[in-house]
Protein backbone atom coordinates (compact mmCIF):
# COMPACT_ATOMS: atom_id res chain seq x y z
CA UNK A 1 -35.27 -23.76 -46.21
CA UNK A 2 -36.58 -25.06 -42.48
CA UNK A 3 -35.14 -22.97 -39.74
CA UNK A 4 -31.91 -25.07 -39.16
CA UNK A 5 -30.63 -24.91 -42.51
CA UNK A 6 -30.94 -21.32 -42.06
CA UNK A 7 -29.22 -21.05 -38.75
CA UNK A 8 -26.26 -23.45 -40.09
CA UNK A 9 -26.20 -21.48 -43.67
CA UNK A 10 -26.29 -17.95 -42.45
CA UNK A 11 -24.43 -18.27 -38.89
CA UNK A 12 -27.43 -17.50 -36.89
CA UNK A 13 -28.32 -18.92 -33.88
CA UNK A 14 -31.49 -21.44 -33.55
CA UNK A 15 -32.47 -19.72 -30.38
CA UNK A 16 -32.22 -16.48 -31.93
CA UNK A 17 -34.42 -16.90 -34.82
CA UNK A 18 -36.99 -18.86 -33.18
CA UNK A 19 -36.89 -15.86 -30.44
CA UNK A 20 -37.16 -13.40 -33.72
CA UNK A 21 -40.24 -15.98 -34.75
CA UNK A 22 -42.21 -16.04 -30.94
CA UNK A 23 -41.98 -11.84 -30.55
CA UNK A 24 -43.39 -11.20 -34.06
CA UNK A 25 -40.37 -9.35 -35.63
CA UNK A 26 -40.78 -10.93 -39.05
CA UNK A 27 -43.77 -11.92 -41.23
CA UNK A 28 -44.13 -15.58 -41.40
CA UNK A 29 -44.62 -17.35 -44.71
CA UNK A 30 -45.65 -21.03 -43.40
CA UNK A 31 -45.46 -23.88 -45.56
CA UNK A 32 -47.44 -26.57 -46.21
CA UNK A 33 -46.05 -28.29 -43.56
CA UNK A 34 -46.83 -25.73 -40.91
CA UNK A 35 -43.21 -24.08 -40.45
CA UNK A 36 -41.92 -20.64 -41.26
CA UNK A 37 -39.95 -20.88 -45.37
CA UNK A 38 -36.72 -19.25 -44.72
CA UNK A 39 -36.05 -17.62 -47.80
CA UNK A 40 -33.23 -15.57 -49.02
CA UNK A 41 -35.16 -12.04 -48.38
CA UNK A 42 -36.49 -13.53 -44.96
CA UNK A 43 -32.61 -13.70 -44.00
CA UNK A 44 -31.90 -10.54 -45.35
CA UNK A 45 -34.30 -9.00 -43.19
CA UNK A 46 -33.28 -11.10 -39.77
CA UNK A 47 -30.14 -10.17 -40.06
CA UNK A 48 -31.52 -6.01 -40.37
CA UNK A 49 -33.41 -7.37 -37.18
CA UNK A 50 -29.84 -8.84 -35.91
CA UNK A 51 -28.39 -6.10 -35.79
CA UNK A 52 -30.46 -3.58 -34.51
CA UNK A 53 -31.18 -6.08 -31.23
CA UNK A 54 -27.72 -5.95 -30.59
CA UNK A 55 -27.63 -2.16 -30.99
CA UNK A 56 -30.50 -2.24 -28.41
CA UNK A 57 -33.47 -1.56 -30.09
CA UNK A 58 -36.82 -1.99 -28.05
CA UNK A 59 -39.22 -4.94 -29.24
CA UNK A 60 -42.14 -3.24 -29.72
CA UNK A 61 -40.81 -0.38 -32.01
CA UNK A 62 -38.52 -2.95 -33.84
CA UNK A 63 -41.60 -5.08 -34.26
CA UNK A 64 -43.26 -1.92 -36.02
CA UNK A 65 -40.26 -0.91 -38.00
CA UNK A 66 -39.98 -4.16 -39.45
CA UNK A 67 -43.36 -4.46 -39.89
CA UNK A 68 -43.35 -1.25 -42.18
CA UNK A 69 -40.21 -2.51 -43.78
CA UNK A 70 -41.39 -5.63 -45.13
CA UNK A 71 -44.33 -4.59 -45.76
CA UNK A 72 -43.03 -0.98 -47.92
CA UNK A 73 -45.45 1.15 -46.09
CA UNK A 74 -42.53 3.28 -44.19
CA UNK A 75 -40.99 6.17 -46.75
CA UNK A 76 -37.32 6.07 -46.54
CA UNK A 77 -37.24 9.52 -44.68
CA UNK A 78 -39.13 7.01 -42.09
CA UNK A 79 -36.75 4.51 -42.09
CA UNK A 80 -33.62 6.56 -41.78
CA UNK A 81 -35.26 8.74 -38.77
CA UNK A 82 -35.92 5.10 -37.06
CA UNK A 83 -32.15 3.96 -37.91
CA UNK A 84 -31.07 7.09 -36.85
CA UNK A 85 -32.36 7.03 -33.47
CA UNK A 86 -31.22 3.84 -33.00
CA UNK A 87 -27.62 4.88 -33.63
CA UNK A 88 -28.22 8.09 -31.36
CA UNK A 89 -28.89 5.29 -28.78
CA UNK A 90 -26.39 3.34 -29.34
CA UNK A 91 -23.54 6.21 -29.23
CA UNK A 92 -25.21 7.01 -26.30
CA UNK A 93 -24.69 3.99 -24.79
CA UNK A 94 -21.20 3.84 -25.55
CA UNK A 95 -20.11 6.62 -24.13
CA UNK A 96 -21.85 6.05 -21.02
CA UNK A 97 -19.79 2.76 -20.86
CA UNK A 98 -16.41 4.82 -22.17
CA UNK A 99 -16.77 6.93 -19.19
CA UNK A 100 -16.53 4.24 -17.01
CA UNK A 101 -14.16 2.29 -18.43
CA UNK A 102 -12.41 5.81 -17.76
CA UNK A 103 -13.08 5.61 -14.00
CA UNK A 104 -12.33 2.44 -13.41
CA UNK A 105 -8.62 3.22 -15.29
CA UNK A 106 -8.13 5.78 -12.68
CA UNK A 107 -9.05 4.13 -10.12
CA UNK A 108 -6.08 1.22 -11.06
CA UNK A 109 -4.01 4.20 -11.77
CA UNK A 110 -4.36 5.85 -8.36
CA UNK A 111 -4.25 2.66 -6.43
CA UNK A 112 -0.64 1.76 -8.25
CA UNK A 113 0.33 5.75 -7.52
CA UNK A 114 -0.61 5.42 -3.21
CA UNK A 115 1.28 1.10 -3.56
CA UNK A 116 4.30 3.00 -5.49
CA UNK A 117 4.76 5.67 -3.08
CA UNK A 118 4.52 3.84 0.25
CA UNK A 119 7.04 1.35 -0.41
C-alpha cells in the first residue's frame, strides 16, 4: 500500500511516517515504482517505532534497535534491556514533571491561603 493509504488505514500521520522514512528508522522495501510498500509487518513495526518516539527515545539508538529488530540480529534479552531503559526514561520523566505539577499546586494553594486571609 503507498504511504497514504497507510496513514488513512492505520491512523498515522503522513508527516510522521515520511519523518520515520527520511531518519532511517525502518528498512525500506521500494517498489517498482520507486516508493516505500507499506505492508502489514512494515506497520507493525512503525507503530513499535510510534511509540517509543513518544516515550522519548533518541534517534540514533532507535535507529539501531530497529535496525536489529527487523533484521532478528538482537536476542530478546537485547531487546527487553533496550525497552527497559526506555521505560526507566520515561518514568523518569514523569516524575520530574509530577513534581512540578506539585509545585505549581502549591503555589495556587498558598496564593488562595495569603487572598483568603487578607480579606
Amino acid at each position: 500500500m503507498t504511504i497514504e493509504e497507510a496513514s488513512e488505514h492505520f491512523g498515522i500521520s503522513l508527516d510522521k511516517l515520511r519523518l520515520y522514512e527520511d531518519q532511517g528508522l525502518f528498512d525500506c522495501h521500494k517498489g517498482a515504482n520507486g516508493y516505500v510498500e507499506y505492508t502489514d509487518d512494515l506497520i507493525d513495526y512503525i507503530g513499535i517505532i510510534d511509540v517509543l518516539t513518544d516515550a522519548g527515545a533518541e534517534i540514533e539508538t532507535l535507529r539501531s534497535f530497529m535496525r536489529g529488530l527487523m533484521q532478528s540480529s538482537i536476542t530478546k534479552e537485547e531487546k527487553l534491556r533496550y525497552l527497559r531503559a526506555q521505560r526507566q526514561k520515561l518514568l523518569e520523566s514523569i516524575h520530574l514533571k509530577q513534581r512540578s505539577l506539585d509545585q505549581l499546586d502549591y503555589i495556587i494553594f498558598d496564593i488562595n491561603k495569603t487572598s483568603d486571609s487578607a480579606q
